[in-house]
Protein backbone atom coordinates (compact mmCIF):
# COMPACT_ATOMS: atom_id res chain seq x y z
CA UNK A 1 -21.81 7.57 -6.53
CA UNK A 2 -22.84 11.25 -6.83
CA UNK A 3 -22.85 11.39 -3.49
CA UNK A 4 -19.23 10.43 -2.94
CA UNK A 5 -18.16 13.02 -5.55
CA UNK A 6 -19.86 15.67 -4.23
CA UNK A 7 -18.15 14.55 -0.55
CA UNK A 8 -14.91 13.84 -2.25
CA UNK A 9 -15.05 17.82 -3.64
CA UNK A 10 -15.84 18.88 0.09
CA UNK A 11 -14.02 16.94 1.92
CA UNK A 12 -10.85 16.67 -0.12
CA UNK A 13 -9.09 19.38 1.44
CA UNK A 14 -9.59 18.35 5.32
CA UNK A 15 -8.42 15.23 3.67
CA UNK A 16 -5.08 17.30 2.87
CA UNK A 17 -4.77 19.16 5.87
CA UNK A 18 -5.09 16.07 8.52
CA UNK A 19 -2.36 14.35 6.18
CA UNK A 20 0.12 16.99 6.73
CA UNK A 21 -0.36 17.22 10.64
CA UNK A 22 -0.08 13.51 10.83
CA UNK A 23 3.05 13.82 9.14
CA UNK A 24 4.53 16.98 11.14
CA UNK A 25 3.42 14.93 14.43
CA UNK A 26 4.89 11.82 13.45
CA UNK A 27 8.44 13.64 13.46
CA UNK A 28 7.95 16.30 16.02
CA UNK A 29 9.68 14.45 18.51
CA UNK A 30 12.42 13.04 16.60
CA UNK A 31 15.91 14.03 16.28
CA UNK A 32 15.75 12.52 12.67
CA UNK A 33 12.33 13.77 11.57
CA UNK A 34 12.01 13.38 8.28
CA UNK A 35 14.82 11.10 7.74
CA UNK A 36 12.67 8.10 9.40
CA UNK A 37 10.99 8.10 6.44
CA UNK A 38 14.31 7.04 4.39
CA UNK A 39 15.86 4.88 7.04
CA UNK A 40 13.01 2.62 8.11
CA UNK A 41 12.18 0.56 4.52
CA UNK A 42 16.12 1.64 3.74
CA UNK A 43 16.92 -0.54 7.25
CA UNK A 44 14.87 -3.30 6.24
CA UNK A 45 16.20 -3.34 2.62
CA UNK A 46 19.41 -4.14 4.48
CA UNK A 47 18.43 -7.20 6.62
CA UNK A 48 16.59 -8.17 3.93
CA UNK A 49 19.69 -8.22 1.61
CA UNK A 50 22.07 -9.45 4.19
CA UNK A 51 19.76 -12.54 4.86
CA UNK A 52 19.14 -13.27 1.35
CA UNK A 53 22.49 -12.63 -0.35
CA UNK A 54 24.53 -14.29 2.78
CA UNK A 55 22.81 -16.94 4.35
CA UNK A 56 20.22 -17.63 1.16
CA UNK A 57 23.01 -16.86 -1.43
CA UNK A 58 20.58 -14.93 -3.75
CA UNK A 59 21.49 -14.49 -6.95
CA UNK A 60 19.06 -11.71 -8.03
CA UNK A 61 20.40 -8.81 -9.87
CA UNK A 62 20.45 -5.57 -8.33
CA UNK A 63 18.79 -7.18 -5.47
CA UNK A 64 18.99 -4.22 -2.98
CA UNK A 65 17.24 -2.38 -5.09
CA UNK A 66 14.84 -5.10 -6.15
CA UNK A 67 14.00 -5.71 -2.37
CA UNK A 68 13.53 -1.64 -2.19
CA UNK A 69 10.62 -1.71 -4.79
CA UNK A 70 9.29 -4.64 -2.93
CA UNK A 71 9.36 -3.03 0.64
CA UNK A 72 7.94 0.51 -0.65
CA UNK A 73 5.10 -1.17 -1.98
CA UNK A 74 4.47 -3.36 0.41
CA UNK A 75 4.56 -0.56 3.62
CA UNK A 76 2.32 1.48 1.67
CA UNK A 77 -0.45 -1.17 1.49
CA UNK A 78 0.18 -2.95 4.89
CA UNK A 79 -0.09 0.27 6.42
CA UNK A 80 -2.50 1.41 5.23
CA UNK A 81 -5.29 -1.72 5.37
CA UNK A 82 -4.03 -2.24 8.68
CA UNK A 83 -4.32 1.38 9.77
CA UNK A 84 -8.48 1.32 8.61
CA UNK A 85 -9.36 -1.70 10.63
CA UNK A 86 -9.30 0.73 13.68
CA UNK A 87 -9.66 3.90 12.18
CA UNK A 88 -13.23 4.78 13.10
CA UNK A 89 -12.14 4.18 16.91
CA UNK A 90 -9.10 6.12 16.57
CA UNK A 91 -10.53 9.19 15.47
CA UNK A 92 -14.09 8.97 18.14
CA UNK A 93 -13.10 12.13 19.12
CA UNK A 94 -14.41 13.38 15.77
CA UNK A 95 -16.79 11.17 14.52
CA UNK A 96 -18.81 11.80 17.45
CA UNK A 97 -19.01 15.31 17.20
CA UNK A 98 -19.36 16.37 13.70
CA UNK A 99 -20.22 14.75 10.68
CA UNK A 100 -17.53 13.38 8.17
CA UNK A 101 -17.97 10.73 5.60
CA UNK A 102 -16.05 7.66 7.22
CA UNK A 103 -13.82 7.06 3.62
CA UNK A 104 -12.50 10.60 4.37
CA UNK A 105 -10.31 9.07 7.10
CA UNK A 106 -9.14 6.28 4.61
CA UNK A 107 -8.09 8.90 1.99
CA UNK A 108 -5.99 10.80 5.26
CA UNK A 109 -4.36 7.26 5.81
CA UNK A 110 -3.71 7.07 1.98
CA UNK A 111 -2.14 10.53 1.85
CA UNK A 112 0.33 9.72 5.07
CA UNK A 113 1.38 6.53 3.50
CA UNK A 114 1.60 7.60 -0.21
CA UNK A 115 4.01 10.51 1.20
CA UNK A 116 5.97 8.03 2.54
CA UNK A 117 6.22 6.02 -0.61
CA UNK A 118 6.78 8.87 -2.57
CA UNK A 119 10.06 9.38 -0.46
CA UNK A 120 11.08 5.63 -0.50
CA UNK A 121 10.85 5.72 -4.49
CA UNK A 122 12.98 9.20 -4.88
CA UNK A 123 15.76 6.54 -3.17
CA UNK A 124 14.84 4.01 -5.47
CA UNK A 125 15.93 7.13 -8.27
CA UNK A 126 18.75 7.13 -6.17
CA UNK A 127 20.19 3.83 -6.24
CA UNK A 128 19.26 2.91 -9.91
CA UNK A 129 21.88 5.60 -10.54
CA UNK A 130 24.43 4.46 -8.18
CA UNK A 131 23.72 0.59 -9.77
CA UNK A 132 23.83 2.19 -13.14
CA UNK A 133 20.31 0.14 -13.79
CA UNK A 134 19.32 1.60 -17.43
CA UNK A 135 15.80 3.53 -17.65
CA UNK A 136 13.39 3.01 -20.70
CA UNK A 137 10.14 3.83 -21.55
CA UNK A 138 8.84 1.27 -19.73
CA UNK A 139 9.34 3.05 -16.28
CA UNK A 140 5.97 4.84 -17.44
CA UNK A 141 3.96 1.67 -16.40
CA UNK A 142 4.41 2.70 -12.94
CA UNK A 143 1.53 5.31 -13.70
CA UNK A 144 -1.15 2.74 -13.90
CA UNK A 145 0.60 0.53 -11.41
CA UNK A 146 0.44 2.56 -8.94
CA UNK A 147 -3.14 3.93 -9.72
CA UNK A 148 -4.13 0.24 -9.51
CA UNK A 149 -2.71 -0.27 -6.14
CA UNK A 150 -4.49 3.07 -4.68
CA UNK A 151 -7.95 1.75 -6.21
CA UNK A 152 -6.98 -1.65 -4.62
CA UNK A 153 -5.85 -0.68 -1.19
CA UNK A 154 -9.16 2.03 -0.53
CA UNK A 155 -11.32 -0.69 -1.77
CA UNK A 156 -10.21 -2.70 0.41
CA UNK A 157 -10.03 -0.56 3.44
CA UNK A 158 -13.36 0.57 2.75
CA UNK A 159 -14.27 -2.96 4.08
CA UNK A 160 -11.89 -3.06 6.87
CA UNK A 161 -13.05 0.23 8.31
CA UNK A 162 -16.61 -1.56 8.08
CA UNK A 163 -16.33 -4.27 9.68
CA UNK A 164 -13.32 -3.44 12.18
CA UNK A 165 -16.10 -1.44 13.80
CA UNK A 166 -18.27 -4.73 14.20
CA UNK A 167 -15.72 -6.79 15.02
CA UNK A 168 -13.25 -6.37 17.73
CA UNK A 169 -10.68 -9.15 16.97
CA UNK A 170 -10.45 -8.30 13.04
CA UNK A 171 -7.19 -6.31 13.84
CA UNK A 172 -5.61 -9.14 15.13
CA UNK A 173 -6.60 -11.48 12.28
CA UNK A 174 -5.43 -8.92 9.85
CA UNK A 175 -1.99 -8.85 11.52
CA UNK A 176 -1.83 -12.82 10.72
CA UNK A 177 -3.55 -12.61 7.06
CA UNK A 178 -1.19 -9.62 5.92
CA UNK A 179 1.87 -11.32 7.58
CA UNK A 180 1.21 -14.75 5.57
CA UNK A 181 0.68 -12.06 2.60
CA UNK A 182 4.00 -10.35 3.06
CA UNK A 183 6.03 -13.99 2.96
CA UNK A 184 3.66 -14.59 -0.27
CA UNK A 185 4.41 -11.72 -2.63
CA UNK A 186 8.11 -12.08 -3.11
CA UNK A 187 9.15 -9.46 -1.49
CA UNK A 188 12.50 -10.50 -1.07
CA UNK A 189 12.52 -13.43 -3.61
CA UNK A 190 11.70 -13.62 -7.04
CA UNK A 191 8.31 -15.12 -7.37
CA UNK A 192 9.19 -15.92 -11.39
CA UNK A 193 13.01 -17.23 -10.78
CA UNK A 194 12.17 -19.19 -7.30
CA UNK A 195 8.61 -20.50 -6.79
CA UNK A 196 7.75 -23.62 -9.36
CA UNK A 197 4.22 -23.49 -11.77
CA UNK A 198 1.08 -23.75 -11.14
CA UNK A 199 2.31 -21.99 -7.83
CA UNK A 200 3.35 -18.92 -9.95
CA UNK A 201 0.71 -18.89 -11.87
CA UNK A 202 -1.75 -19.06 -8.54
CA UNK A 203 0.34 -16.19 -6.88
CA UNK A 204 0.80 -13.70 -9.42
CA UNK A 205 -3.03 -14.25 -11.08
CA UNK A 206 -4.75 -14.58 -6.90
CA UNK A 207 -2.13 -11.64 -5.60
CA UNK A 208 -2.47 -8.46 -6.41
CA UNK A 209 0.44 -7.02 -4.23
CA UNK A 210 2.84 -9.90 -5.53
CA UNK A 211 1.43 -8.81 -9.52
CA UNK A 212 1.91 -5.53 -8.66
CA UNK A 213 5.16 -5.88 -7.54
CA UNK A 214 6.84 -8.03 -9.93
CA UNK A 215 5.59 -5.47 -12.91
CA UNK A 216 6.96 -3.19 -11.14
CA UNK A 217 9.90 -4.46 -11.07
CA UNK A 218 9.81 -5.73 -14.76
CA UNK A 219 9.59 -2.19 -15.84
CA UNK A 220 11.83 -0.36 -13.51
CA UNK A 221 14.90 -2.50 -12.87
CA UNK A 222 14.86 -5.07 -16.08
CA UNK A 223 13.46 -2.57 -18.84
CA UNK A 224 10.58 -5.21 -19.67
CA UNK A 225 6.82 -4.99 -19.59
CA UNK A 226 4.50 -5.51 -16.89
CA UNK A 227 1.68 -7.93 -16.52
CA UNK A 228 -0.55 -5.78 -18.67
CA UNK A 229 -3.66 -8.05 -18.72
CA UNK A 230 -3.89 -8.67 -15.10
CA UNK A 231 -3.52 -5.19 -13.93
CA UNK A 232 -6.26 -4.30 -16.21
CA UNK A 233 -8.24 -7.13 -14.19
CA UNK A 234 -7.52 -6.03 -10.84
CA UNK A 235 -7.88 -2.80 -11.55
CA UNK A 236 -11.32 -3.47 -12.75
CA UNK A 237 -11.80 -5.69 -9.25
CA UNK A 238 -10.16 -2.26 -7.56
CA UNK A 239 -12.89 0.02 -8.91
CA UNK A 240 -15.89 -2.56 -8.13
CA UNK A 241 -14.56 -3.43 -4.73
CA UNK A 242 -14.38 0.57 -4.17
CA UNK A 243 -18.15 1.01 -5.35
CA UNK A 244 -19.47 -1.73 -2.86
CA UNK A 245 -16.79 -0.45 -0.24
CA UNK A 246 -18.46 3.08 -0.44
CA UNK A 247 -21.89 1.91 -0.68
CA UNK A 248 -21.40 -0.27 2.28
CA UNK A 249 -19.91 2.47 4.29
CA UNK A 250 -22.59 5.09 3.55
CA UNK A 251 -25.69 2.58 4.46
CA UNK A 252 -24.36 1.89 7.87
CA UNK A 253 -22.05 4.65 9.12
CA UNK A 254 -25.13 6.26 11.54
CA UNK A 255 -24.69 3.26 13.46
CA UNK A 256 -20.63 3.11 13.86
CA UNK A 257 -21.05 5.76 16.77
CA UNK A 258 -23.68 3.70 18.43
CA UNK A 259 -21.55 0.66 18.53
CA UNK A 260 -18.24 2.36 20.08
């Protein structure tokens, strides 16, 4: 692991830099720009509510909101594991050429799509005001919820820019896996109102995004506490998944050039 700090300290700032022409390129050729960044999850919070509040007859309280928290979450992992499956092959053009430690690129993803998120929940502010939803203390429990699902989602990608080299149809089963996951974490239901026990139980204690998502939730929108015990026990999964993730990547990254 002293070899990933000592990267991490070098690297960090190319890191930065790629981030913030990613983002300036993304909007270059948009009348919008920026404003893409509000209007996509902002869109989907709509046909999400429409759907749910019309046709389902919802009955969730501040549910645009609720399906907001749900959605910025939810983009910022999907996004990003999805992104790392072909990252290595994306950027050839440097990986070829000079040296960079492969979790570099993850932690460029990361940046992009925690930019993004960053945006969505300054709307979140936004409506919480306009919905009058009361603020408490609790709202600090996003701090380690948050931290949990960054530890979670580069562990994790660690693997998928691993073995996405290897394996050429890993993107495609990663579309299917993360779209059964999206319909799975209650992103536009309540898992603890609508699904039945031991279902709930299974979901929230074998799904980190749907755990992560209901605390945050708990804590931002209905002033309780989050599931303290299990983000403690995912976060510890996070950090472990991370050390074999990095370890993985290191032993075989020589070879991901000779395989493209």
């Amino acid at each position: 692991m002293k070899r990933f700090i000592v990267d991490l300290k070098k690297y960090y700032k190319y890191a930065k830099y790629s981030a913030k022409s990613d983002l300036k390129a993304e909007v270059a050729s948009s009348y919008l720009n920026w404003l893409w960044w509000v209007l996509d999850p902002l869109l989907f919070m709509l046909v999400y509510t429409f759907i749910a509040i019309v046709v389902f007859r919802s009955g969730v309280q501040y549910f645009p909101v609720f399906v907001f928290i749900g959605l910025t979450l939810w983009n910022f992992f999907n996004k990003t594991v999805i992104g790392s499956v072909k990252i290595i092959r994306n950027n050839s053009a440097i990986v070829t050429k000079v040296y960079i430690p492969k979790f570099v690129l993850i932690l460029q993803k990361m940046m992009v799509n925690g930019f993004k998120m960053l945006v969505s929940f300054a709307l979140v502010i936004i409506m919480m005001g306009i919905y009058r939803i009361p603020v408490t203390w609790n709202i600090l429990y996003m701090i380690p919820i948050l931290l949990v699902l960054g530890i979670l989602t580069f562990g994790i990608c660690c693997f998928m820019l691993h073995f996405g080299v290897f394996v050429d149809d890993l993107y495609n089963v990663m579309n299917v896996v993360l779209r059964l996951v999206f319909y799975m974490s209650g992103i536009f239901y309540s898992i603890g109102d609508r699904v039945p026990e031991p279902f709930r139980s299974i979901l929230l204690k074998c799904n980190p995004v749907s755990m992560l998502m209901e605390s945050s939730r708990r804590c931002m929108i209905y002033s309780g506490a989050p599931y303290r015990k299990l983000i403690v026990v995912w976060g510890v999964i996070g950090v472990l998944l991370c050390i074999l993730g990095i370890k993985l990547i290191y032993k075989y990254e020589n070879s991901y050039v000779k395989v493209m």
